[in-house]
PDB file of N, CA and C in Angstrom:
ATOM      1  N   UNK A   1     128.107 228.774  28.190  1.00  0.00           N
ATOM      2  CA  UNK A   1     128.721 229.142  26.941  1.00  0.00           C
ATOM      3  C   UNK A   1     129.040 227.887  26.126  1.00  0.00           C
ATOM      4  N   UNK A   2     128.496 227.612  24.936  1.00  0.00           N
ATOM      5  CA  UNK A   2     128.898 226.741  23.856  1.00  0.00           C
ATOM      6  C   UNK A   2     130.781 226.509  23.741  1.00  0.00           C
ATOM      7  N   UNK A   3     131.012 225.154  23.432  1.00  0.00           N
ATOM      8  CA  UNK A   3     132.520 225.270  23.174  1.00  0.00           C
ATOM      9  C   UNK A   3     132.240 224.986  21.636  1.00  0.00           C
ATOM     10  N   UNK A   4     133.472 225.495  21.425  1.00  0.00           N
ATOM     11  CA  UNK A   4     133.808 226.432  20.016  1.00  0.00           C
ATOM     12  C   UNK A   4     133.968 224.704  18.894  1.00  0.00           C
ATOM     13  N   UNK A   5     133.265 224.088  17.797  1.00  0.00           N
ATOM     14  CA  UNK A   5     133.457 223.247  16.704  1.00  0.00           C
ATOM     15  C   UNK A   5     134.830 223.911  16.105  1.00  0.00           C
ATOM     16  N   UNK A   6     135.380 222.759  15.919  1.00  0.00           N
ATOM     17  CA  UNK A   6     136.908 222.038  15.430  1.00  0.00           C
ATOM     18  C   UNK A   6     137.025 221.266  14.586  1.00  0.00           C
ATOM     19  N   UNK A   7     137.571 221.354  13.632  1.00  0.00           N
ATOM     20  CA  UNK A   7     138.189 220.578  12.737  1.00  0.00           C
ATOM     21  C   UNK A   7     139.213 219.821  12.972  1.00  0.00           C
ATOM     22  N   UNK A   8     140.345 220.292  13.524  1.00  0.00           N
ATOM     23  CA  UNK A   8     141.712 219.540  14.011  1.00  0.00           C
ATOM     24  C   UNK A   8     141.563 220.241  15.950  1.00  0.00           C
ATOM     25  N   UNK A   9     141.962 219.289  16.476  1.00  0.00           N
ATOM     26  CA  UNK A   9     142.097 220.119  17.887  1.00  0.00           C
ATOM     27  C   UNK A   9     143.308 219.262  18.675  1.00  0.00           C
ATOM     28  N   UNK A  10     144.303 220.065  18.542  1.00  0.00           N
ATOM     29  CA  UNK A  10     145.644 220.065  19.152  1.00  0.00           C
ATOM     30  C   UNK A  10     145.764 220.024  20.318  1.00  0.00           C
ATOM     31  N   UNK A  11     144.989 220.171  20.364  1.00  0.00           N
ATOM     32  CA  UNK A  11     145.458 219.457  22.364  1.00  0.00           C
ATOM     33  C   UNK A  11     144.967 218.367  23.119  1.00  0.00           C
ATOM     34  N   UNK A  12     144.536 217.364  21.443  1.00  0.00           N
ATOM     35  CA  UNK A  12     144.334 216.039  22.100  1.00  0.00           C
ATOM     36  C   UNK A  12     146.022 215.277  21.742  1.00  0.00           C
ATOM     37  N   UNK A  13     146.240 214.178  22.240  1.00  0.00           N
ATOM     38  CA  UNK A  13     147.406 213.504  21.711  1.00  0.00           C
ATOM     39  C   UNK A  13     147.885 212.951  20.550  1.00  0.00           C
ATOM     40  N   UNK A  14     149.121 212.866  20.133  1.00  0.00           N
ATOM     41  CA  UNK A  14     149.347 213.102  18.922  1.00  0.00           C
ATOM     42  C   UNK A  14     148.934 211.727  17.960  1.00  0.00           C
ATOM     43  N   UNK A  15     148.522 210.982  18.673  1.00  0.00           N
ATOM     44  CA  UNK A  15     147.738 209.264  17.738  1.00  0.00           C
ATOM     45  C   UNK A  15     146.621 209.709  17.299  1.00  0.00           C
ATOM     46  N   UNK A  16     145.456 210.889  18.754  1.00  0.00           N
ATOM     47  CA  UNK A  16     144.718 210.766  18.123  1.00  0.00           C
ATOM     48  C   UNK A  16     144.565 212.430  16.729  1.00  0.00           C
ATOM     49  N   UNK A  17     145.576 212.823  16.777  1.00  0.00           N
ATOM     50  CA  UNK A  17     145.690 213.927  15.802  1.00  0.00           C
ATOM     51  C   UNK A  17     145.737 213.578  14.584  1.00  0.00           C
ATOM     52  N   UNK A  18     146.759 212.566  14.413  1.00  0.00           N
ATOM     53  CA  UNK A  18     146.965 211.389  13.020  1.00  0.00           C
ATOM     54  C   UNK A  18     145.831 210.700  12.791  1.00  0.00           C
ATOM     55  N   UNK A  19     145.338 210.260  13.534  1.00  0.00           N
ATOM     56  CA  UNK A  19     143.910 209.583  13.388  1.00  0.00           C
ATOM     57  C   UNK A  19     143.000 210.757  12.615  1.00  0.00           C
ATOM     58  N   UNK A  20     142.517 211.921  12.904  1.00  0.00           N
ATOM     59  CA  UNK A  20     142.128 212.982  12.540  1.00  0.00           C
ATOM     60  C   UNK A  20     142.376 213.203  11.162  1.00  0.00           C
ATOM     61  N   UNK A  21     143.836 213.345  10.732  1.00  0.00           N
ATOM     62  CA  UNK A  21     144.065 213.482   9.899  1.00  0.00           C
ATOM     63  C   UNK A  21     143.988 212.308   8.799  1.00  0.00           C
ATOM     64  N   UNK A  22     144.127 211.012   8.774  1.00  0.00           N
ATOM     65  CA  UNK A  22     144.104 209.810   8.548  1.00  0.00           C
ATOM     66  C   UNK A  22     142.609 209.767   7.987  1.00  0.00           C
ATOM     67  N   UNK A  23     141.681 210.092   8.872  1.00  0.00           N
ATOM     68  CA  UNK A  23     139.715 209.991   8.644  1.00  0.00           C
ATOM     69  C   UNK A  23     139.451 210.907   7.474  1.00  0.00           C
ATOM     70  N   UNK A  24     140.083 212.021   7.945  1.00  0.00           N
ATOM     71  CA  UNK A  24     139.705 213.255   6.526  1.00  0.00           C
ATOM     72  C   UNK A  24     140.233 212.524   5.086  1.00  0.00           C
ATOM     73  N   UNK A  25     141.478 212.164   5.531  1.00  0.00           N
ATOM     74  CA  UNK A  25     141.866 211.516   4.130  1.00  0.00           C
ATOM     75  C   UNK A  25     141.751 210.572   3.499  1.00  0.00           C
ATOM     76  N   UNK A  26     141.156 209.707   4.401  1.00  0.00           N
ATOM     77  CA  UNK A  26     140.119 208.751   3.724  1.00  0.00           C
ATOM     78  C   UNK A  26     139.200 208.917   3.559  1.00  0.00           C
ATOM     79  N   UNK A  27     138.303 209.733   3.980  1.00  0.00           N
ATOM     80  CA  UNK A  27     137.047 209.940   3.495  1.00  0.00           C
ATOM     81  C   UNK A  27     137.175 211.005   2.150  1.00  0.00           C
ATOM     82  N   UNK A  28     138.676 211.812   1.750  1.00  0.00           N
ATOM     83  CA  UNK A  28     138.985 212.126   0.517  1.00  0.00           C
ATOM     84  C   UNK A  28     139.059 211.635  -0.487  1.00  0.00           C
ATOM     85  N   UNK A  29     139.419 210.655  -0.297  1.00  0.00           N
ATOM     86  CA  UNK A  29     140.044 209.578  -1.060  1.00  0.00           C
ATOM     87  C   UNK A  29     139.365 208.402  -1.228  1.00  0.00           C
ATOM     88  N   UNK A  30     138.217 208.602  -0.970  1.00  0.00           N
ATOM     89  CA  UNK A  30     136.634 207.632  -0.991  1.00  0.00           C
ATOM     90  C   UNK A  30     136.301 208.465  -1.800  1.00  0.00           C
ATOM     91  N   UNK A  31     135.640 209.647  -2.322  1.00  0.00           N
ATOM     92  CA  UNK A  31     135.135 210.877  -2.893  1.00  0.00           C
ATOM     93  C   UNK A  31     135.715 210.558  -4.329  1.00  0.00           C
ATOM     94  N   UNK A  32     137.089 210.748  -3.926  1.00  0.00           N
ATOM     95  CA  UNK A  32     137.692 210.714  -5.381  1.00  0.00           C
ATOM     96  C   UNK A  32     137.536 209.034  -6.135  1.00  0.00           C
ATOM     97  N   UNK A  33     137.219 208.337  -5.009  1.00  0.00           N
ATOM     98  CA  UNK A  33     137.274 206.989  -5.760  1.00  0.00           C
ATOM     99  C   UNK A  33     136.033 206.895  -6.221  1.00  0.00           C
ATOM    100  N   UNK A  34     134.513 207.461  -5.433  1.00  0.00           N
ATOM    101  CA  UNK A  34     133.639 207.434  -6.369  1.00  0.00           C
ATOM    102  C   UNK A  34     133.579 208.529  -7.422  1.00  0.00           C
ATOM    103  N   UNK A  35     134.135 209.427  -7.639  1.00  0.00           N
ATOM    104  CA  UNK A  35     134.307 209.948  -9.298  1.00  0.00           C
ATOM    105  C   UNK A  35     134.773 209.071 -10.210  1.00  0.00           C
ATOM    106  N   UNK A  36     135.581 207.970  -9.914  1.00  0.00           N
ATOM    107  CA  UNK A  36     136.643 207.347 -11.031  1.00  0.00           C
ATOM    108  C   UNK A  36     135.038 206.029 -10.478  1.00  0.00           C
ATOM    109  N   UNK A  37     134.231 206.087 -10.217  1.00  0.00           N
ATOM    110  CA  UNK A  37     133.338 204.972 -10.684  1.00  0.00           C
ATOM    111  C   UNK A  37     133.250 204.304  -9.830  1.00  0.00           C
ATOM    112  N   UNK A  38     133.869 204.222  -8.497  1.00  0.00           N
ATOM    113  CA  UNK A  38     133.989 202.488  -7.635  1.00  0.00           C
ATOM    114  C   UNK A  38     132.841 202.465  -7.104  1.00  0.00           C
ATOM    115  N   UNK A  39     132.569 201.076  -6.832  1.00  0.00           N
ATOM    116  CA  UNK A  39     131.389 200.413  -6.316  1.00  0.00           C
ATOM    117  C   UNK A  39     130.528 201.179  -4.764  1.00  0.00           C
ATOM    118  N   UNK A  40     129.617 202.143  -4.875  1.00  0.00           N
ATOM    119  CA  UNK A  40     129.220 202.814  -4.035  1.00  0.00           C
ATOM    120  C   UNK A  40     129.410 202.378  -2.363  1.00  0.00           C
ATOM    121  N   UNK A  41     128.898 200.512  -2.640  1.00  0.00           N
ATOM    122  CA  UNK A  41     127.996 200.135  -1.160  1.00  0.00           C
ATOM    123  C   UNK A  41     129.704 199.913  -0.423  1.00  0.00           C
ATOM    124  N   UNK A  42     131.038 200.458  -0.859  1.00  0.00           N
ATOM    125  CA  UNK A  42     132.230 200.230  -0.364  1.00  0.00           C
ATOM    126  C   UNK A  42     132.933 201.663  -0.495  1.00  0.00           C
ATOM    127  N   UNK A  43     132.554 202.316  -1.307  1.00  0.00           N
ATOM    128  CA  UNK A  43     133.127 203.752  -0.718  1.00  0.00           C
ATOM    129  C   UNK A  43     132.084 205.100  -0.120  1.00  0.00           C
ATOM    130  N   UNK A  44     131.161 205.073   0.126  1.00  0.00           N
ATOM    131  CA  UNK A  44     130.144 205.339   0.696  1.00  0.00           C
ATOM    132  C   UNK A  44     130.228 205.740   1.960  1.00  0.00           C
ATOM    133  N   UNK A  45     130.518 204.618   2.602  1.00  0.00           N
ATOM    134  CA  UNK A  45     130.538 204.261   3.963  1.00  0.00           C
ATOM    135  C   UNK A  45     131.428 204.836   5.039  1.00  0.00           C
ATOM    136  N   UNK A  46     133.093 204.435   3.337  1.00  0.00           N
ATOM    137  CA  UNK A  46     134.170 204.918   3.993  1.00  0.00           C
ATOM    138  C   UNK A  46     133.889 206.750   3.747  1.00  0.00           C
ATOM    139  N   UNK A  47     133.492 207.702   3.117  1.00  0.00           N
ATOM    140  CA  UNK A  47     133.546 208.609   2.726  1.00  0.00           C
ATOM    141  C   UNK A  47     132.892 209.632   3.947  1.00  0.00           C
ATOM    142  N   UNK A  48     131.661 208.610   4.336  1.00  0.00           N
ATOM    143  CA  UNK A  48     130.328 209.784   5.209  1.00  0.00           C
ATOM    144  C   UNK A  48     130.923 209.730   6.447  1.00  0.00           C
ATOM    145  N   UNK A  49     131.344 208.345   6.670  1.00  0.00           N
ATOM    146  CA  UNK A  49     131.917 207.880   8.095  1.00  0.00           C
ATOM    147  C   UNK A  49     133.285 208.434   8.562  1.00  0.00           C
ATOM    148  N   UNK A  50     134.299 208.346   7.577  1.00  0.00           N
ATOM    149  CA  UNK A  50     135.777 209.102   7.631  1.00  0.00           C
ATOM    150  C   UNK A  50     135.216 210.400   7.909  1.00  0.00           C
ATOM    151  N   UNK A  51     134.653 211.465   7.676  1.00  0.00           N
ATOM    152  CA  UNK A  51     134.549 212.668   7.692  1.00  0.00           C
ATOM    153  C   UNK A  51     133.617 212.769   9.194  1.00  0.00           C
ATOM    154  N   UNK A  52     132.479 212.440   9.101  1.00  0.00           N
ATOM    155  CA  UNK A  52     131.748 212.708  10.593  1.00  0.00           C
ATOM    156  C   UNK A  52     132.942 212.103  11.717  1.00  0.00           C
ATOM    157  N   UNK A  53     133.200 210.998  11.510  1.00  0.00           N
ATOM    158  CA  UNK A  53     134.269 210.402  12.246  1.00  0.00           C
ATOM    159  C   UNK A  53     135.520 211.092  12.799  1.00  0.00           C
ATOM    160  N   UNK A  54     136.477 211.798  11.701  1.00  0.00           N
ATOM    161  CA  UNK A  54     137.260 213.176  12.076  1.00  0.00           C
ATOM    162  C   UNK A  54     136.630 213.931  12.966  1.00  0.00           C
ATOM    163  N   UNK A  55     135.805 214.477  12.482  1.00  0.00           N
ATOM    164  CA  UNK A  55     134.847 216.076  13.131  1.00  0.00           C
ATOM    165  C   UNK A  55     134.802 215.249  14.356  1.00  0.00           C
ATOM    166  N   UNK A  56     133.636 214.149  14.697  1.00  0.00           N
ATOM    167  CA  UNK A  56     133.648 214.186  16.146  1.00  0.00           C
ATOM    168  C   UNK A  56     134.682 213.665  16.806  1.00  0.00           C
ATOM    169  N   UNK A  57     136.049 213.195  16.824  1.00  0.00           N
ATOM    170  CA  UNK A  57     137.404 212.880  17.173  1.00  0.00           C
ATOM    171  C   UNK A  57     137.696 213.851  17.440  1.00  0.00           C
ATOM    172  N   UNK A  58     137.735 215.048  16.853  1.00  0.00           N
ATOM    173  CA  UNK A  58     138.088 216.549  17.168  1.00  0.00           C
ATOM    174  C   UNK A  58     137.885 217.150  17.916  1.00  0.00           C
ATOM    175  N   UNK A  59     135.877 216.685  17.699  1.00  0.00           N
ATOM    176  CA  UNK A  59     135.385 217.388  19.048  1.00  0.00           C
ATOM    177  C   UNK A  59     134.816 217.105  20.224  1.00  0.00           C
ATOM    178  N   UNK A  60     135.747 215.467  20.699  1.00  0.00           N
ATOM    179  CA  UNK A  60     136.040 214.432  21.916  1.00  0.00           C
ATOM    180  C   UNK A  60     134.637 214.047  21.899  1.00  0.00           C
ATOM    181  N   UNK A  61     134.138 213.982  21.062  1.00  0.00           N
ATOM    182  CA  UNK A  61     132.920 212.570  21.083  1.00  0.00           C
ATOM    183  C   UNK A  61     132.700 211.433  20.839  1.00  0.00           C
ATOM    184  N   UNK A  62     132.231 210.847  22.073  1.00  0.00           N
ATOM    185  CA  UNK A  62     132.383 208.961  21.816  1.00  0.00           C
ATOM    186  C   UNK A  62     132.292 208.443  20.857  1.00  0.00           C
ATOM    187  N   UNK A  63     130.958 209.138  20.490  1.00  0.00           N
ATOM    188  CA  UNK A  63     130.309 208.160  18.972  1.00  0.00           C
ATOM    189  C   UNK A  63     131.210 208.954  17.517  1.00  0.00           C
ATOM    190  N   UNK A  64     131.719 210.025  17.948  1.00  0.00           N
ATOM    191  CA  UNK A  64     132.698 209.915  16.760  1.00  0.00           C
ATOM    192  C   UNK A  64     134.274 208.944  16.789  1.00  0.00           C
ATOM    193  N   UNK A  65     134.650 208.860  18.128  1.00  0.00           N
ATOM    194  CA  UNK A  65     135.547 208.279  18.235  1.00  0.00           C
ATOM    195  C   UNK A  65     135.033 206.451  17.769  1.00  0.00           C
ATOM    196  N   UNK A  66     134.475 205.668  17.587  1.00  0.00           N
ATOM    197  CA  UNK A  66     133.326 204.605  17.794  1.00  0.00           C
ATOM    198  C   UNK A  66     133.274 204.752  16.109  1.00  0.00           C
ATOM    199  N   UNK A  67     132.665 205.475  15.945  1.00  0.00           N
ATOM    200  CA  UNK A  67     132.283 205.554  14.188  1.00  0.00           C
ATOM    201  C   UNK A  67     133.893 205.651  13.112  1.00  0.00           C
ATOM    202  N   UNK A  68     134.774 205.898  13.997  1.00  0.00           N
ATOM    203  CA  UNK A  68     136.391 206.544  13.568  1.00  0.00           C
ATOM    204  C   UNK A  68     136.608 204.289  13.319  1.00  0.00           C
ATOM    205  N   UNK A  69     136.386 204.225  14.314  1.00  0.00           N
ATOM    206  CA  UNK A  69     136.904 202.563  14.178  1.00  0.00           C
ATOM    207  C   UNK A  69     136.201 201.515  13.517  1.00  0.00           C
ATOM    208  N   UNK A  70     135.128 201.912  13.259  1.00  0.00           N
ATOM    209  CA  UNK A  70     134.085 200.990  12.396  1.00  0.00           C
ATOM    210  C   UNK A  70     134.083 201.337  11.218  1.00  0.00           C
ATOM    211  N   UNK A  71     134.555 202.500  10.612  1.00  0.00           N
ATOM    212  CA  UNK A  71     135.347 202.892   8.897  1.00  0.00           C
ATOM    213  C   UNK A  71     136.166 202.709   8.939  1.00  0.00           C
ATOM    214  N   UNK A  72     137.108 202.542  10.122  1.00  0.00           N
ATOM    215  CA  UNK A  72     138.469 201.709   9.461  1.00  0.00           C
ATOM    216  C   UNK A  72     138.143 200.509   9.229  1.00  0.00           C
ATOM    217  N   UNK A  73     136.983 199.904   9.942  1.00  0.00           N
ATOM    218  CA  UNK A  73     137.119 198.171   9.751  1.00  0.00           C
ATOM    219  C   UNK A  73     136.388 197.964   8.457  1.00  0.00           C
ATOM    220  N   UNK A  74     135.691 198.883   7.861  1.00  0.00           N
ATOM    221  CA  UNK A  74     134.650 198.546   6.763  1.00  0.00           C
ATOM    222  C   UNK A  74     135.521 197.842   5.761  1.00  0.00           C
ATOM    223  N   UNK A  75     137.031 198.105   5.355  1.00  0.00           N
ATOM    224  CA  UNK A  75     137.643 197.469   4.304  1.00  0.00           C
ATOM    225  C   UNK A  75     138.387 196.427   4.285  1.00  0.00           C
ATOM    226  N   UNK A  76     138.006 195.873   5.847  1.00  0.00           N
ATOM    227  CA  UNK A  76     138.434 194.530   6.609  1.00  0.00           C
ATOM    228  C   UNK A  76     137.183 193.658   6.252  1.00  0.00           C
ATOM    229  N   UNK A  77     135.610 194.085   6.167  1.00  0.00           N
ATOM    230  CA  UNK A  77     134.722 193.728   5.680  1.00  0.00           C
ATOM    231  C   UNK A  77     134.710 192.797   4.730  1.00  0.00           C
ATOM    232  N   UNK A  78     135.005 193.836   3.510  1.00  0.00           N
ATOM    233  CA  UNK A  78     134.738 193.964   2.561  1.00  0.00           C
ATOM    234  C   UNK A  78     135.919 192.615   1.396  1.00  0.00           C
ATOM    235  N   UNK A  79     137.039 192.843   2.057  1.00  0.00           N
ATOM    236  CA  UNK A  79     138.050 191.663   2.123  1.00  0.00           C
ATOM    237  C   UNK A  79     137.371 190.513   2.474  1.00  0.00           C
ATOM    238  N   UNK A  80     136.811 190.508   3.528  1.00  0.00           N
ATOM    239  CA  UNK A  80     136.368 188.686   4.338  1.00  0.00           C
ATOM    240  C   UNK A  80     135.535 188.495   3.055  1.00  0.00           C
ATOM    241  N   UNK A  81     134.899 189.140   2.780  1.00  0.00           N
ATOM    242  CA  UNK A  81     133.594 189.001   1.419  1.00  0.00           C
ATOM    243  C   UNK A  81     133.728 189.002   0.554  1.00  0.00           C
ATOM    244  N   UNK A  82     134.854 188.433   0.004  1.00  0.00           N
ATOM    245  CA  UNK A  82     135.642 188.510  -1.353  1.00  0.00           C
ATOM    246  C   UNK A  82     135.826 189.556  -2.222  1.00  0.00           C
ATOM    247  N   UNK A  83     135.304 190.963  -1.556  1.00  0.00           N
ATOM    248  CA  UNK A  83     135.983 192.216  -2.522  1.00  0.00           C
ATOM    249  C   UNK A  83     137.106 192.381  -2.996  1.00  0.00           C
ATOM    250  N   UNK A  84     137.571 193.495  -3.748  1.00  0.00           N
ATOM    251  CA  UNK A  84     139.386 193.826  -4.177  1.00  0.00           C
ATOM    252  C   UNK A  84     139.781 194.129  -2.829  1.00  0.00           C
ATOM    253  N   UNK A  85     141.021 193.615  -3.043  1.00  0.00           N
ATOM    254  CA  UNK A  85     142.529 194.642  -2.280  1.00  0.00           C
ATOM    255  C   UNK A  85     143.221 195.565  -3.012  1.00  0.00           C
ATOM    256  N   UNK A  86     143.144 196.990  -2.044  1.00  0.00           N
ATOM    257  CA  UNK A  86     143.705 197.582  -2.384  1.00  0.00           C
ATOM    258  C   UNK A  86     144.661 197.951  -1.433  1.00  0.00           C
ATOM    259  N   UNK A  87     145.986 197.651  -1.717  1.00  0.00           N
ATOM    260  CA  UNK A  87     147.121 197.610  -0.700  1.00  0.00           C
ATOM    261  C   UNK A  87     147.445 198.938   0.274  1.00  0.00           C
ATOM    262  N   UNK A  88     147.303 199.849  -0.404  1.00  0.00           N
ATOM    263  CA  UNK A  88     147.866 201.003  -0.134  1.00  0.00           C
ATOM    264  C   UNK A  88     146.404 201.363   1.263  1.00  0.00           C
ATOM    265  N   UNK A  89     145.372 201.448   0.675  1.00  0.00           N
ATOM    266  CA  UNK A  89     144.128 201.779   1.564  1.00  0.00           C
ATOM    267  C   UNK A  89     144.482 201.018   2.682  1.00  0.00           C
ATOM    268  N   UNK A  90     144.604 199.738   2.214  1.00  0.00           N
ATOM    269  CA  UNK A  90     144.510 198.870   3.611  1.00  0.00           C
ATOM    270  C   UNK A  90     145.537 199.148   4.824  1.00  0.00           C
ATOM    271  N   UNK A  91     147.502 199.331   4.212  1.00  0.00           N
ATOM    272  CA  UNK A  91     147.837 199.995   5.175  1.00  0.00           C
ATOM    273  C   UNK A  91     147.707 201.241   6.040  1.00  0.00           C
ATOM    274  N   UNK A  92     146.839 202.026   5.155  1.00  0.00           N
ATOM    275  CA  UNK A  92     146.242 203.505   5.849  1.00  0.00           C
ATOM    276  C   UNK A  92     145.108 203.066   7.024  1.00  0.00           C
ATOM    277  N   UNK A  93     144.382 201.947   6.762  1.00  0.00           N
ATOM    278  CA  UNK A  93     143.462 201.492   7.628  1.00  0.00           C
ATOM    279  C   UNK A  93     143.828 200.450   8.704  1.00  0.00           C
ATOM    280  N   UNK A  94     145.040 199.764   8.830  1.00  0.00           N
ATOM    281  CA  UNK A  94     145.414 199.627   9.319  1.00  0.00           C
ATOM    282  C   UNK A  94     146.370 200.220  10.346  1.00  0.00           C
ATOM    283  N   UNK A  95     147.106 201.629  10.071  1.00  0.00           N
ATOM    284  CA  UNK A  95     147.175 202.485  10.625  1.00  0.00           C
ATOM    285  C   UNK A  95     146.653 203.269  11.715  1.00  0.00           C
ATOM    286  N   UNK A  96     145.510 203.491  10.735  1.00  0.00           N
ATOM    287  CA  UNK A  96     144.160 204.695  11.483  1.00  0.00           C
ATOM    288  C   UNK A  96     144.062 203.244  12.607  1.00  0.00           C
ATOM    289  N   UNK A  97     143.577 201.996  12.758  1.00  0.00           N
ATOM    290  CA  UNK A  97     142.767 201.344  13.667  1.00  0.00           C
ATOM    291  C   UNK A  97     143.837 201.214  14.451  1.00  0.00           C
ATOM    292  N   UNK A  98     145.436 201.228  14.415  1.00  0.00           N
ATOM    293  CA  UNK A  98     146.900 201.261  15.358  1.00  0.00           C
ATOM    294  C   UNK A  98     146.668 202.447  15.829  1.00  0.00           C
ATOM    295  N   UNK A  99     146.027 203.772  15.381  1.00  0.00           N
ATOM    296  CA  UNK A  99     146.170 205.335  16.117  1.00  0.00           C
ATOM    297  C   UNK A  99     144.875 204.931  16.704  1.00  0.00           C
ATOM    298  N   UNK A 100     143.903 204.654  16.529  1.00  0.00           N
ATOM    299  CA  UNK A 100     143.083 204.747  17.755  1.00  0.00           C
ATOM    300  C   UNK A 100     142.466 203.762  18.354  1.00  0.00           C
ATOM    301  N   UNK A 101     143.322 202.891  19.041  1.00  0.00           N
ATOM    302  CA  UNK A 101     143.178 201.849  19.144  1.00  0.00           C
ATOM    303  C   UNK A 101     144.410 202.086  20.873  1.00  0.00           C
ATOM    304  N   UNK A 102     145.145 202.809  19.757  1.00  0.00           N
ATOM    305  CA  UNK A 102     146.779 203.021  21.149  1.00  0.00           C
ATOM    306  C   UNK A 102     146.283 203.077  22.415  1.00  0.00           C
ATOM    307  N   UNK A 103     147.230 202.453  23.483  1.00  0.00           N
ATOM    308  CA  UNK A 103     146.778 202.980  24.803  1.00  0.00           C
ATOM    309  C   UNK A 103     146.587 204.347  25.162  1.00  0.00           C
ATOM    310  N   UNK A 104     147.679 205.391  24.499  1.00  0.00           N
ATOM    311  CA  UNK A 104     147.513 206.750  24.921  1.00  0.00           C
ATOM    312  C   UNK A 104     146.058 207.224  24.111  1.00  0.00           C
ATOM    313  N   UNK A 105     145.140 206.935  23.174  1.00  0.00           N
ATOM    314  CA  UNK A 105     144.339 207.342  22.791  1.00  0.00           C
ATOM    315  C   UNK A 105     143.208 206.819  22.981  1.00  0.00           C
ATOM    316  N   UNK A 106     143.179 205.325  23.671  1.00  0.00           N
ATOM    317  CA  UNK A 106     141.719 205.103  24.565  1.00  0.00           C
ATOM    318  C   UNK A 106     141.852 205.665  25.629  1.00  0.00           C
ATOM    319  N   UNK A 107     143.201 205.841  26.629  1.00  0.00           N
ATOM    320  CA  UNK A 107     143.107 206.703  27.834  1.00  0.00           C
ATOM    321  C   UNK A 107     142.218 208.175  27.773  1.00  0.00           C
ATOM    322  N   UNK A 108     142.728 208.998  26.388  1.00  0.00           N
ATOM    323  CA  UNK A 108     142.263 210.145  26.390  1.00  0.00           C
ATOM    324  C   UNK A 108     140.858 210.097  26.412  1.00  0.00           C
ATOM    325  N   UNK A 109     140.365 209.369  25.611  1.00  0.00           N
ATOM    326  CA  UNK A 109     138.723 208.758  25.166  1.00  0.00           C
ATOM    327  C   UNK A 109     138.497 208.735  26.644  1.00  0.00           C
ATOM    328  N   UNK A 110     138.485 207.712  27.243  1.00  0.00           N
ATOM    329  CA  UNK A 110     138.554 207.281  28.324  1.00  0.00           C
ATOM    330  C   UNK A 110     137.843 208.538  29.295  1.00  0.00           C
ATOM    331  N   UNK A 111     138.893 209.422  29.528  1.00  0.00           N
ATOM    332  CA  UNK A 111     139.044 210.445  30.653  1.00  0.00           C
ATOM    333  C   UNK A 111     138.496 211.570  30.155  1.00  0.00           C
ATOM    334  N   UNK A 112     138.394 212.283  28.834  1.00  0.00           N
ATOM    335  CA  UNK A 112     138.302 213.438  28.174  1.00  0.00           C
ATOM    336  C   UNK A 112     136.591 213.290  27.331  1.00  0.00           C
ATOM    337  N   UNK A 113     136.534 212.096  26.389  1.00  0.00           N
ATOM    338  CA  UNK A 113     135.340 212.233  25.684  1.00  0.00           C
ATOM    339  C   UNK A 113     134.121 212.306  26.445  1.00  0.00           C
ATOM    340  N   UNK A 114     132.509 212.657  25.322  1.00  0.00           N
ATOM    341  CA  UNK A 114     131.397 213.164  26.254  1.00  0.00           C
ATOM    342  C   UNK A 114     131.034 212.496  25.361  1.00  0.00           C
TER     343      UNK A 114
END
C-alpha cells in the first residue's frame, strides 16, 4: 500500500515542522519577489527549491531534506558575490539552516528518512 503525500506532517519534530513551514514561505516570498521584478538567477532557486524542499521534508526524504539546506544557503551565496542584503530574508534563512541543522532534526533524518 502507497503512504499517503503530505504537505505538513506532524509527527515529525517540531524544528523540523518550522522548517516546513519556513521553506513554503520562502519559496512564497520568492514568487512574490519575482512579480515586483527581482533578479531571476536569485529568486528562482529560492522559489522551486523552498517548495520541493517543504514537500519532501514532509514526506521524510533525504534529498528533500538536502535540497531544504542548499536554499537556505543560496542567499549566503549570493552575499559572498556581492549581491543585496536583504535583512529580514537573511534572518529567516538563517533560521530555517538553525531548524534543520538541530540535533533533534538530523537525528530524525538520521533514523526516519528514505
Amino acid at each position: 500500500m502507497q503512504e499517503p503525500r503530505r504537505w505538513i506532517n506532524q509527527g515529525q519534530p517540531q524544528t523540523l515542522q518550522i522548517a516546513v513551514f519556513l521553506l513554503y514561505a520562502t519559496a512564497a516570498f520568492s514568487v512574490f519577489d519575482l512579480l515586483l521584478k527581482a533578479p531571476p538567477q536569485y529568486v528562482l532557486p529560492t522559489a522551486v527549491g523552498g517548495a520541493a524542499a517543504g514537500y519532501g521534508v514532509a514526506n521524510e526524504k533525504k534529498w528533500g531534506y538536502w535540497l531544504g539546506v542548499a536554499t537556505a544557503s543560496v542567499p549566503f551565496l549570493f552575499i559572498l558575490l556581492g549581491g543585496p542584503i536583504r535583512v529580514i530574508s537573511l534572518m529567516f534563512d538563517i533560521a530555517l539552516i538553525a531548524l534543520l541543522l538541530h540535533t533533534q532534526s538530523r537525528e530524525y533524518r538520521r533514523i526516519w528518512f528514505k
